[in-house]
C-alpha atoms as a PDB file:
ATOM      1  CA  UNK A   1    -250.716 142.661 148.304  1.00  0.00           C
ATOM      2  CA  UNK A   2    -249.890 140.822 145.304  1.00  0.00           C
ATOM      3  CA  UNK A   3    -248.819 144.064 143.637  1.00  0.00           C
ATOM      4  CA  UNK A   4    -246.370 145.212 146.798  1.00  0.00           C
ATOM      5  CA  UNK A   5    -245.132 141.773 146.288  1.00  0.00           C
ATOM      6  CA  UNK A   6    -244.402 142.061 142.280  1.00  0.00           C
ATOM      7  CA  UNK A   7    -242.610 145.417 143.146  1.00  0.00           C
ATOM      8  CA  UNK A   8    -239.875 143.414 145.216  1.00  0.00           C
ATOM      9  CA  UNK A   9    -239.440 140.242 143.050  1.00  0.00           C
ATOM     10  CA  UNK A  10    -240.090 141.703 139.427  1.00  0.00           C
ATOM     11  CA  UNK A  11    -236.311 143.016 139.076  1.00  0.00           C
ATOM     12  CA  UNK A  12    -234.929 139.653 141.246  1.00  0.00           C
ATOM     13  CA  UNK A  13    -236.286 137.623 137.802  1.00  0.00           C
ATOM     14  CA  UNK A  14    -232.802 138.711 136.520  1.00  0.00           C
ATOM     15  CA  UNK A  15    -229.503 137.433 137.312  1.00  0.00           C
ATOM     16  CA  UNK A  16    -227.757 140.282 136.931  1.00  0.00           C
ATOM     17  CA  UNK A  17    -229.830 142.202 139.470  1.00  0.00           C
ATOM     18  CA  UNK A  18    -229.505 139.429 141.565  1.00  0.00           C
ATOM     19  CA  UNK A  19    -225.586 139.841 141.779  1.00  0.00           C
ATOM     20  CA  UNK A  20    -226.333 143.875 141.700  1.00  0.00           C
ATOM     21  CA  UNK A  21    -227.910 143.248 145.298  1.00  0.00           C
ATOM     22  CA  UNK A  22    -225.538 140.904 146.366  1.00  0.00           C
ATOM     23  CA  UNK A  23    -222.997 143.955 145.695  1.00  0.00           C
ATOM     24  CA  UNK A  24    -225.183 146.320 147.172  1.00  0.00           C
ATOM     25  CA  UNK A  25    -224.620 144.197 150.211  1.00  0.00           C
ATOM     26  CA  UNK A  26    -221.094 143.543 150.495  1.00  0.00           C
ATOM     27  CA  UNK A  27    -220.410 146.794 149.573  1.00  0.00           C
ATOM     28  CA  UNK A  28    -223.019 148.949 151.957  1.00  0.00           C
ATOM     29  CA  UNK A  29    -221.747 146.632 154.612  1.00  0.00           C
ATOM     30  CA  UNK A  30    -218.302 147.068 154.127  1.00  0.00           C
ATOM     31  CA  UNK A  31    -218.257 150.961 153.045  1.00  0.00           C
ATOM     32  CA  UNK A  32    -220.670 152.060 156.253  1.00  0.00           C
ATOM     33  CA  UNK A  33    -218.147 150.274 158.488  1.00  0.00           C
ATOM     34  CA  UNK A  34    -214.555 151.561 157.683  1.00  0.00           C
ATOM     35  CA  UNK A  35    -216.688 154.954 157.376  1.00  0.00           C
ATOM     36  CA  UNK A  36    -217.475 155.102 160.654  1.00  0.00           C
ATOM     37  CA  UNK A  37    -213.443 155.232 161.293  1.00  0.00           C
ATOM     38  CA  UNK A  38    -213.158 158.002 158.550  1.00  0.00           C
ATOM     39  CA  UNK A  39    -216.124 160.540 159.999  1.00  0.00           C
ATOM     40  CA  UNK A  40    -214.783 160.001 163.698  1.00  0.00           C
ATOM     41  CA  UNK A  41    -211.501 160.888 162.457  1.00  0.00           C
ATOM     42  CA  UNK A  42    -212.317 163.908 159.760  1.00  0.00           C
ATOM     43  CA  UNK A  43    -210.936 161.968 157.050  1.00  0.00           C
ATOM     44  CA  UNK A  44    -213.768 162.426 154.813  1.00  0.00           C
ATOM     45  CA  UNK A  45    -211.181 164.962 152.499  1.00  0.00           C
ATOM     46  CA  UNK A  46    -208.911 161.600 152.735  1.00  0.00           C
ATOM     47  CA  UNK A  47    -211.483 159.298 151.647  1.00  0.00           C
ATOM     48  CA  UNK A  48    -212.704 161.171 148.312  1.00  0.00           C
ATOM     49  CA  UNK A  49    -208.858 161.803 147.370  1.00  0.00           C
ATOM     50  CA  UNK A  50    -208.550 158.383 147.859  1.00  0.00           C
ATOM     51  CA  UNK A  51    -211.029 157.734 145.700  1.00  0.00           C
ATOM     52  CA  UNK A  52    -209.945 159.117 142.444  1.00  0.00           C
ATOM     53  CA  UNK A  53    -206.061 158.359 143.399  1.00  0.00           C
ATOM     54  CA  UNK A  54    -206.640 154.378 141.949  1.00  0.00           C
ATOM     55  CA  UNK A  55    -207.747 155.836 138.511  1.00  0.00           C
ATOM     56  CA  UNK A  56    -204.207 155.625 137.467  1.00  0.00           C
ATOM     57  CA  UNK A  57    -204.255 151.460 138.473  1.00  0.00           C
ATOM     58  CA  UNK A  58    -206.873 151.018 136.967  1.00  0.00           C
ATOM     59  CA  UNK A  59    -206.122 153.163 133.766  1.00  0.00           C
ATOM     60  CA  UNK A  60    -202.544 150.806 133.413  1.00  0.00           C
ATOM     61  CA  UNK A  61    -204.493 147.405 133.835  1.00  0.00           C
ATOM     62  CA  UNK A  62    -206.803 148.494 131.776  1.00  0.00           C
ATOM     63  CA  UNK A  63    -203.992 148.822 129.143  1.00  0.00           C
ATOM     64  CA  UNK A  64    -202.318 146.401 129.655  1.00  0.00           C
ATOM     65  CA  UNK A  65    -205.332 144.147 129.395  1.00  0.00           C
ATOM     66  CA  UNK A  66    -205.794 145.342 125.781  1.00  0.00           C
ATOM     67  CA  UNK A  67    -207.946 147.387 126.197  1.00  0.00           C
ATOM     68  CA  UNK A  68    -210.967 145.156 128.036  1.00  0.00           C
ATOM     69  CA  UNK A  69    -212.646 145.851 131.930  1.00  0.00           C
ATOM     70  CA  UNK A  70    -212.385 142.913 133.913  1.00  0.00           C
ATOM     71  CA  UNK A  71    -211.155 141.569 137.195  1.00  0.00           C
ATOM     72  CA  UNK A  72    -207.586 143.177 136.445  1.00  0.00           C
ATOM     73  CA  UNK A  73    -208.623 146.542 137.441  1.00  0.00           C
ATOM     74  CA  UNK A  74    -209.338 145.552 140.653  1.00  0.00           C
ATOM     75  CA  UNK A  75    -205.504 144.772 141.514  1.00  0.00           C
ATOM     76  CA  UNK A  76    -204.490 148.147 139.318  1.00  0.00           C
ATOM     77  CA  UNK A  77    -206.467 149.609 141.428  1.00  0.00           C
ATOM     78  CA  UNK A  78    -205.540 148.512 144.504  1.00  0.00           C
ATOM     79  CA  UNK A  79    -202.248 148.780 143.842  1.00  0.00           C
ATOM     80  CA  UNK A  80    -202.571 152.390 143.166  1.00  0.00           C
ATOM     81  CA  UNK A  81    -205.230 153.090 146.500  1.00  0.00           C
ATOM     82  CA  UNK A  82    -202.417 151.574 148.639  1.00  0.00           C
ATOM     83  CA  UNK A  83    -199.542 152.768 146.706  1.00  0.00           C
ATOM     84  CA  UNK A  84    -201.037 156.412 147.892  1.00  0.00           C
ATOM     85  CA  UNK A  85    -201.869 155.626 151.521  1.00  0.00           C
ATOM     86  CA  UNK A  86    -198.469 154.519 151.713  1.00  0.00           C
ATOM     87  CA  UNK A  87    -196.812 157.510 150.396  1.00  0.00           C
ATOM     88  CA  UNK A  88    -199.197 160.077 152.398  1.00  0.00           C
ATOM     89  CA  UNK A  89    -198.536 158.461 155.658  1.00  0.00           C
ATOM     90  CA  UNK A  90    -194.951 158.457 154.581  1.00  0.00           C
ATOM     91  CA  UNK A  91    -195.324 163.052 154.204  1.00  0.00           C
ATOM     92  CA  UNK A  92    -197.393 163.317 157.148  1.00  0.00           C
ATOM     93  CA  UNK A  93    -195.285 161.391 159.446  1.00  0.00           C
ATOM     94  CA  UNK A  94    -193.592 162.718 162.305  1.00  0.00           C
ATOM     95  CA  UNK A  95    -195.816 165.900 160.635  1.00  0.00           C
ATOM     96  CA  UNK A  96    -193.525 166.785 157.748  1.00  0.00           C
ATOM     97  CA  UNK A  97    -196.112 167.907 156.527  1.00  0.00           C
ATOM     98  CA  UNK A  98    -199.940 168.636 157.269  1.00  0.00           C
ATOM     99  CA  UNK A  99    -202.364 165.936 156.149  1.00  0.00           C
ATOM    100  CA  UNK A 100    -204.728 167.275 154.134  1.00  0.00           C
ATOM    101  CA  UNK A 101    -201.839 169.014 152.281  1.00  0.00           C
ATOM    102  CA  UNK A 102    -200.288 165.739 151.842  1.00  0.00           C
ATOM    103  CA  UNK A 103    -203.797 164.276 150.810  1.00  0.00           C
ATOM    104  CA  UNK A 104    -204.089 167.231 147.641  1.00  0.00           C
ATOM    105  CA  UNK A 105    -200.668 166.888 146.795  1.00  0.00           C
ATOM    106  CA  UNK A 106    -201.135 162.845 146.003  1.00  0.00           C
ATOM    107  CA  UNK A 107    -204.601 163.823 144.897  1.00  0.00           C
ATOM    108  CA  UNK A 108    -203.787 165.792 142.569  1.00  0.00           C
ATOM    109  CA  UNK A 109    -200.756 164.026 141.066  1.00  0.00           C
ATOM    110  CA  UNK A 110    -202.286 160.497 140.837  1.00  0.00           C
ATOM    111  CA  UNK A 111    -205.600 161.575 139.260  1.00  0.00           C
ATOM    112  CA  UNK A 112    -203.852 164.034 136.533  1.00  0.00           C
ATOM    113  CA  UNK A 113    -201.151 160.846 135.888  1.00  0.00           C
ATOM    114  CA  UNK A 114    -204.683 158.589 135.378  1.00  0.00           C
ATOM    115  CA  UNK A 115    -206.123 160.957 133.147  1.00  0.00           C
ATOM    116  CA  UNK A 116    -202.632 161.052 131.288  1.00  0.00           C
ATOM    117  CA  UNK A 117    -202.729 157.644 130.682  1.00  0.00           C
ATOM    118  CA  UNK A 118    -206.585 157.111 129.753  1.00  0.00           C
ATOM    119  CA  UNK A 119    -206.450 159.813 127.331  1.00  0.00           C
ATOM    120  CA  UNK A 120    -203.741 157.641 125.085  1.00  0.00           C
ATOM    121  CA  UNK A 121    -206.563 154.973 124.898  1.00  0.00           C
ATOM    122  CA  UNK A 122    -208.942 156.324 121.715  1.00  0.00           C
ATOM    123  CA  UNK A 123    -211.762 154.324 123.495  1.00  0.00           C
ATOM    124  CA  UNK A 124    -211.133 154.672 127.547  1.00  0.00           C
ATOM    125  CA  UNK A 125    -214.680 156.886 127.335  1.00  0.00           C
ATOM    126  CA  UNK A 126    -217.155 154.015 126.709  1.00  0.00           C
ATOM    127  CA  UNK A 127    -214.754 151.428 128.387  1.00  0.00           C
ATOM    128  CA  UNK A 128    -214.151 152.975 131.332  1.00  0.00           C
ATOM    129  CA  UNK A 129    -217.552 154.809 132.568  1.00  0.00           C
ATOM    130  CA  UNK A 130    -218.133 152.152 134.628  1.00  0.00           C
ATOM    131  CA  UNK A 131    -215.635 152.738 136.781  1.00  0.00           C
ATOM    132  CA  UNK A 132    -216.103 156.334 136.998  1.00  0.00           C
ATOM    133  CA  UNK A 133    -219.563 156.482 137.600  1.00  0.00           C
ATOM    134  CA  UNK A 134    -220.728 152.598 138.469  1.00  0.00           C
ATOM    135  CA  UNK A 135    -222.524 149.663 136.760  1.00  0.00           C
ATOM    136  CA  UNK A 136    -224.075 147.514 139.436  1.00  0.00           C
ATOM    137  CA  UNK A 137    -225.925 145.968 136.755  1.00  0.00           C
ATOM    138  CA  UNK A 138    -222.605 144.988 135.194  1.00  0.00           C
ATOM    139  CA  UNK A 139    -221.331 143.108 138.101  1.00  0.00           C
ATOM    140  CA  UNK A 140    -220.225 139.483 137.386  1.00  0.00           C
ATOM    141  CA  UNK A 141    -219.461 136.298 139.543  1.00  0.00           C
ATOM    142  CA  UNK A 142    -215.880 136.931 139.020  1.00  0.00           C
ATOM    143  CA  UNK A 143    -216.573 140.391 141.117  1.00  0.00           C
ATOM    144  CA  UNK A 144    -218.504 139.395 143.743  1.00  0.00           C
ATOM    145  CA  UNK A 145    -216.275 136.867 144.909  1.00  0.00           C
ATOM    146  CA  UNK A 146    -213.723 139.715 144.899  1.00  0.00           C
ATOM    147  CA  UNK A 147    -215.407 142.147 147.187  1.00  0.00           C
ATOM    148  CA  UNK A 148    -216.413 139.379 149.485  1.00  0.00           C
ATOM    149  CA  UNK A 149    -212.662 138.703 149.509  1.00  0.00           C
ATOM    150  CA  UNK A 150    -211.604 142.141 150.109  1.00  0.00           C
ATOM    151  CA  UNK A 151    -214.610 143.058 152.383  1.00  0.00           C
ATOM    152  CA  UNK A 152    -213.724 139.715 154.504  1.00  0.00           C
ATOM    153  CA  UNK A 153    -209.785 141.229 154.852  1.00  0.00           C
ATOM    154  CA  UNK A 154    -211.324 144.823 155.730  1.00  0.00           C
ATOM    155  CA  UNK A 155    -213.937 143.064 158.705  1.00  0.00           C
ATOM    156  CA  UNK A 156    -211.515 140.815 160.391  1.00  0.00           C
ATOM    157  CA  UNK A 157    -208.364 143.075 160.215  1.00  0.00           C
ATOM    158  CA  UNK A 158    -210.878 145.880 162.010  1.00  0.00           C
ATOM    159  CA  UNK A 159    -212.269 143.106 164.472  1.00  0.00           C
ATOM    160  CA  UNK A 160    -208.712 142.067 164.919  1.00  0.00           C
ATOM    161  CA  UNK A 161    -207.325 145.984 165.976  1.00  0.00           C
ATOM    162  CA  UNK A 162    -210.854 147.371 167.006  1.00  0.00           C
ATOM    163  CA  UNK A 163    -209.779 148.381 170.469  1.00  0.00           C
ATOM    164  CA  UNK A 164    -206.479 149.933 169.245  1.00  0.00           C
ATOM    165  CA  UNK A 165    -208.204 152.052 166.240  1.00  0.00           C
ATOM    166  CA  UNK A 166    -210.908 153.155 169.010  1.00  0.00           C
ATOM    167  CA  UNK A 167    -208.268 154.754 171.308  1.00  0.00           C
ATOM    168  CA  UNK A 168    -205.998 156.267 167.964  1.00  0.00           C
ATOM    169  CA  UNK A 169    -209.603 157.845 166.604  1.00  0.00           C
ATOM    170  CA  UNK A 170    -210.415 159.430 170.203  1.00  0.00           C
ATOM    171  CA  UNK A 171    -207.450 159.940 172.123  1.00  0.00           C
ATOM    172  CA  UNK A 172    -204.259 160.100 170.234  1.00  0.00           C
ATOM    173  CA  UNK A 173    -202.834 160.820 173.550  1.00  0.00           C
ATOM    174  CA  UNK A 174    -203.997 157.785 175.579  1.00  0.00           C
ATOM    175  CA  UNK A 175    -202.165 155.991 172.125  1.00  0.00           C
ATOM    176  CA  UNK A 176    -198.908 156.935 173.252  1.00  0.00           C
ATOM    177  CA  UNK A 177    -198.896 156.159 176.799  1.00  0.00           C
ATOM    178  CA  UNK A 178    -200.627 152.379 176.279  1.00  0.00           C
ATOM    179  CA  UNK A 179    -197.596 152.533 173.660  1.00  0.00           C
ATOM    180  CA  UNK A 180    -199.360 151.158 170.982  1.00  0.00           C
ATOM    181  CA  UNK A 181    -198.353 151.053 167.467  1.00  0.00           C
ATOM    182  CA  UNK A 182    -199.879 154.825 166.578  1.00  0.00           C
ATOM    183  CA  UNK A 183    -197.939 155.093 163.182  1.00  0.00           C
ATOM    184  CA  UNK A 184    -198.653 151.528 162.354  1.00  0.00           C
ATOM    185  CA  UNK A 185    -202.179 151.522 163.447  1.00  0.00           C
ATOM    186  CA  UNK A 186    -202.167 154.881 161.257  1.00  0.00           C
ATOM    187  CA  UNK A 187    -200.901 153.574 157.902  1.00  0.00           C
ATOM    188  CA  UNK A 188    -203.070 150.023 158.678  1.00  0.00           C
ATOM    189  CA  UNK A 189    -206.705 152.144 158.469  1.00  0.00           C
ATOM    190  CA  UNK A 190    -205.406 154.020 155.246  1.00  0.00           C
ATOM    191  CA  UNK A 191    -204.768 150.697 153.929  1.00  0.00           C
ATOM    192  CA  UNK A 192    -208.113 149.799 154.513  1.00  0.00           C
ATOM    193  CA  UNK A 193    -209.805 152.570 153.289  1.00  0.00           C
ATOM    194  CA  UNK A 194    -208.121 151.743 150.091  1.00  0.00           C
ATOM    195  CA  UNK A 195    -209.498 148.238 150.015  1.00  0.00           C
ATOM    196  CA  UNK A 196    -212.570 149.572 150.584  1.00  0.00           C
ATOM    197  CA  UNK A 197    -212.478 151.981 148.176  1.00  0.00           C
ATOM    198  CA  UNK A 198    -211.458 149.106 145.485  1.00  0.00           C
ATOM    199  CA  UNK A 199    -214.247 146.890 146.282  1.00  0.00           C
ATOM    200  CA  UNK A 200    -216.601 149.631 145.864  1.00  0.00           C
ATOM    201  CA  UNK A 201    -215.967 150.562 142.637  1.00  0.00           C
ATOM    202  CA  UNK A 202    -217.715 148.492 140.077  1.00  0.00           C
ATOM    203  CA  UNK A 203    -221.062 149.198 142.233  1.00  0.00           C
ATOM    204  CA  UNK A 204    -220.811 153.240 142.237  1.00  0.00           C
ATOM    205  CA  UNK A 205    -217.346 154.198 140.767  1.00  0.00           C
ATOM    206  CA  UNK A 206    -214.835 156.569 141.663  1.00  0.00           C
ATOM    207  CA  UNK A 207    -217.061 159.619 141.745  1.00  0.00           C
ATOM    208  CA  UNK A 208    -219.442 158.203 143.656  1.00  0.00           C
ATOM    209  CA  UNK A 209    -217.298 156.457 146.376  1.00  0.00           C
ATOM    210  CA  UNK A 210    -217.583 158.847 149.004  1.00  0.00           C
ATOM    211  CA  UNK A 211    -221.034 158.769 149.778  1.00  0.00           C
ATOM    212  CA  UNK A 212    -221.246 155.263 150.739  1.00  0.00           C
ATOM    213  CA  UNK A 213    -218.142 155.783 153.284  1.00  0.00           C
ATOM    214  CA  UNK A 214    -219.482 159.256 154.577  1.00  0.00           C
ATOM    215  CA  UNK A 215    -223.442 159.149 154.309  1.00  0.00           C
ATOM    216  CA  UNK A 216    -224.305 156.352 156.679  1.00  0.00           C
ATOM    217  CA  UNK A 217    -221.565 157.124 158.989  1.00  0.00           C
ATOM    218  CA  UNK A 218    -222.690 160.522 159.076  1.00  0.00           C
ATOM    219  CA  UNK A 219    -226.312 159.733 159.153  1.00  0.00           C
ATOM    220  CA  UNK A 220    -225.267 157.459 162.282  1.00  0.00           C
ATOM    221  CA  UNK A 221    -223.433 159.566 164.446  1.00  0.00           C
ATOM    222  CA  UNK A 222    -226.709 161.745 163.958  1.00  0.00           C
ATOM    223  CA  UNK A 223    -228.653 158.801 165.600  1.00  0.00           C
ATOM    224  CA  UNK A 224    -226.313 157.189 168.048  1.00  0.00           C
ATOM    225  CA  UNK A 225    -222.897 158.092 169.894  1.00  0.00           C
ATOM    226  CA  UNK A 226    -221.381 154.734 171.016  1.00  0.00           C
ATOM    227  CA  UNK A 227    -219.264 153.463 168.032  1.00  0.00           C
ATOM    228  CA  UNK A 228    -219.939 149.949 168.334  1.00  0.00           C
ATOM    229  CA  UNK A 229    -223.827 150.758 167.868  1.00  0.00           C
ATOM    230  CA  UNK A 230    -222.681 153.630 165.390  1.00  0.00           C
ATOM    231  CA  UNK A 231    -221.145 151.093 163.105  1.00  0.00           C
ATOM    232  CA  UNK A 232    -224.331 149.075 163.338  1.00  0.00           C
ATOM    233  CA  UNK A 233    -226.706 151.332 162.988  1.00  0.00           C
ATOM    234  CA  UNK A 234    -224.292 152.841 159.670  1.00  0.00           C
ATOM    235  CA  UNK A 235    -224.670 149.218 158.480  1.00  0.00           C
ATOM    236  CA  UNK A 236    -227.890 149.011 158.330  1.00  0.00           C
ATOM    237  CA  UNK A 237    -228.277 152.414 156.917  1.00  0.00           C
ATOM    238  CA  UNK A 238    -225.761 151.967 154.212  1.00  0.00           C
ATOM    239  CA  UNK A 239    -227.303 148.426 153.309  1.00  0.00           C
ATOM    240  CA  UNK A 240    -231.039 149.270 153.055  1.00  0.00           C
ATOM    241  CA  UNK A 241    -230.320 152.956 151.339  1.00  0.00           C
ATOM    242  CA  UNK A 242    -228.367 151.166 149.143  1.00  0.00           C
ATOM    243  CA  UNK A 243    -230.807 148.479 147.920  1.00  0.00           C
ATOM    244  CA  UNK A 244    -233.701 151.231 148.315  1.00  0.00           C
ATOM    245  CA  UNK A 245    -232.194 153.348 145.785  1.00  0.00           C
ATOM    246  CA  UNK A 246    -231.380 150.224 143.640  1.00  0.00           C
ATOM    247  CA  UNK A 247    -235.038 149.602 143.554  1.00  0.00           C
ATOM    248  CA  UNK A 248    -235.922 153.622 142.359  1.00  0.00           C
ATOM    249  CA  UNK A 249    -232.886 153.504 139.627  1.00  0.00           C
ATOM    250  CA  UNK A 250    -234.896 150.068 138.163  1.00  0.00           C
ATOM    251  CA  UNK A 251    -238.587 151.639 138.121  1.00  0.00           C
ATOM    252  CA  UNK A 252    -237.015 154.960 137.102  1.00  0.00           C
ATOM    253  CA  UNK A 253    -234.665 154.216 134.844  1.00  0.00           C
ATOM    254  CA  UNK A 254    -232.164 156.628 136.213  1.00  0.00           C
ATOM    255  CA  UNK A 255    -228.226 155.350 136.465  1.00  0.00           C
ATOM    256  CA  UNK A 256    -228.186 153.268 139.463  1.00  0.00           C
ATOM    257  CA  UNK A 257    -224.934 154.592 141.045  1.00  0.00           C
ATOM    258  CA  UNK A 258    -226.710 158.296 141.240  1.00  0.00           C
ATOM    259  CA  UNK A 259    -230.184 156.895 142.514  1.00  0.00           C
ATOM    260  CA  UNK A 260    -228.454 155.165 145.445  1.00  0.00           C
ATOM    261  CA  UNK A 261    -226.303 158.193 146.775  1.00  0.00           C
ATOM    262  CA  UNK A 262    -229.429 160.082 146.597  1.00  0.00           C
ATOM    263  CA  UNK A 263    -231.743 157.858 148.696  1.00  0.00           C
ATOM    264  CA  UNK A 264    -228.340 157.802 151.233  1.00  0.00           C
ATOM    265  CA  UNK A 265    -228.571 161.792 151.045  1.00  0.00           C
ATOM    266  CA  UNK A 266    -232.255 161.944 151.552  1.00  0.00           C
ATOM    267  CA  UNK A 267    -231.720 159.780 154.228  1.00  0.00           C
ATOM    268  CA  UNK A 268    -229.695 161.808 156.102  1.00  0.00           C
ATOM    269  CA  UNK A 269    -231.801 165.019 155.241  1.00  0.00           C
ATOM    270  CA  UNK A 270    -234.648 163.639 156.992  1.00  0.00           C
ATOM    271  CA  UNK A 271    -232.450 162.487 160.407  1.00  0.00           C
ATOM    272  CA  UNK A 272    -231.056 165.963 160.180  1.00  0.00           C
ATOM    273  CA  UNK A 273    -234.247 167.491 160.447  1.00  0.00           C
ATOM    274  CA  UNK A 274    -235.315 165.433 162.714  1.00  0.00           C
ATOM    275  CA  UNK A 275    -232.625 165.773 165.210  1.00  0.00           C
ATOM    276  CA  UNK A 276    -232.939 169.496 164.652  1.00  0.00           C
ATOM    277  CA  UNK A 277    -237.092 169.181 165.401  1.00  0.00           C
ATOM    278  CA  UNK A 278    -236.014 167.315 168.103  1.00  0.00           C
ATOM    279  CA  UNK A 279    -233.717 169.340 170.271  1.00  0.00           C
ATOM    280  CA  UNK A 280    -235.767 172.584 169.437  1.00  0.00           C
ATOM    281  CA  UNK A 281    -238.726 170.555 171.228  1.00  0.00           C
ATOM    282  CA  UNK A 282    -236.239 169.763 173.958  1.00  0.00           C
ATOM    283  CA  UNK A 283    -234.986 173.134 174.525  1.00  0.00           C
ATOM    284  CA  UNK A 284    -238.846 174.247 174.346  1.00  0.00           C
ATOM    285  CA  UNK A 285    -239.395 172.041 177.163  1.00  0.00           C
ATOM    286  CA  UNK A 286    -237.202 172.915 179.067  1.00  0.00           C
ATOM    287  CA  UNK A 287    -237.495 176.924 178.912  1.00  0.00           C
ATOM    288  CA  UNK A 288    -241.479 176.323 179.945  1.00  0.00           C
ATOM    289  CA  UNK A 289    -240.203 174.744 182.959  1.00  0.00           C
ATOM    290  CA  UNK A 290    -237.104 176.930 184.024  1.00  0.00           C
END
């Protein structure tokens, strides 16, 4: 007992871990959430474009910072996150343009003008990993007050429109005869996703980022159908995966970032086979009795 108990509070001894988990938190919370929106919707193409479209943000603040990482990249790269939504809703309205052609057309442009502007830096490679691949062990006060911040806007503005992004995610139809707000409703959840995005990234990075808005939503939707208990259920998925695979990157010493999207994976590799075991019991069942 005393030796299950070590296992949970030996890496708690440590501040920083304490503020990793805090992250892990905030972020798992917030991520499994406005991912819920972005698998019922088959914007997971959206959300990973997203993802590396701040890395020019956060390349200029990191610049203009003198070359230091600190709370500065967060607004660079928020900037650049909604800067992007903006501009893709802007192609895809009225349907200029298809959206996932929009999507790689941004994609592409903002992640090649990032790398264009890190590559001046002769020491963006050390400075910068972080933010390309995670350091939840790096996380400071300064941070954490940040994502709760931004995770705080994400959870009330969805509380506050969670009706109206229900009936835009199922029935874009029903949208236009209630006469709701479709293309403002629209450019609101990019938005979002964006601010999501930006509070995730000191925990996993940019490469990283799309697990924790796909996985649990995706494992979810596996489990449940109703969104409401969906978004729960995601929650709670996205929360304890996340902290689980905290705990394996400690004892492991593996990068932390990497160990959590692979407990989130494994996750939803086991649910999948389940559900599969499941309904091939089911349909079984049911051809003994016909």
């Amino acid at each position: 007992m005393d030796a299950i108990l070590q296992f949970f509070t030996e890496p708690l001894s440590y501040v920083f871990i304490q503020r990793g988990m805090l992250a892990l938190v905030l972020v798992g919370g917030i991520s499994a959430v406005i991912g819920c929106f972005v698998v019922i919707r088959g914007m997971s193409f959206f959300g990973d474009a997203l993802a590396h479209t701040v890395l020019p943000g956060v390349a200029l603040s990191y610049t203009a910072a003198g070359g230091t990482v600190g709370s500065n990249l967060f607004v660079g790269g928020l900037g650049a996150g909604i800067i992007s939504a903006l501009v893709i809703a802007y192609l895809t309205r009225n349907e200029r343009l298809k959206e996932d052609t929009a999507v790689g057309l941004v994609f592409v442009t903002m992640f090649a003008l990032g790398i264009a502007i890190i590559s001046t830096q002769g020491s963006y490679s050390i400075d910068l990993a972080h933010i390309l691949f995670g350091s939840i062990n790096g996380i400071s006060q300064g941070d954490l007050e940040i994502m709760a911040i931004m995770g705080a806007i994400v959870l009330v503005t969805i509380g506050i429109f969670y009706k109206q992004f229900v009936i835009i995610s199922f029935d874009l139809s029903l949208a236009h005869t209630l006469k709701l707000r479709v293309e403002f409703l629209r450019v609101l959840l990019l938005i979002l996703i964006a601010v999501t995005i930006v509070a995730s990234l000191q925990a996993v990075g940019i490469a990283l980022m799309l697990a924790l808005l796909i996985t649990p939503a995706a494992t979810a939707r596996l489990m449940v159908r109703r969104l409401h208990i969906m978004i729960v259920t995601s929650v709670i998925i996205g929360i304890v995966s996340g902290m689980a695979g905290f705990y394996l990157s400690y004892y492991l010493d593996i990068p932390s970032g990497a160990s959590i999207v692979l407990t989130m994976s494994t996750i939803f590799a086991i649910v999948f086979v389940g559900k599969r075991i499941q309904v091939s019991l089911q349909t079984t069942s049911q051809n003994k009795l016909a």
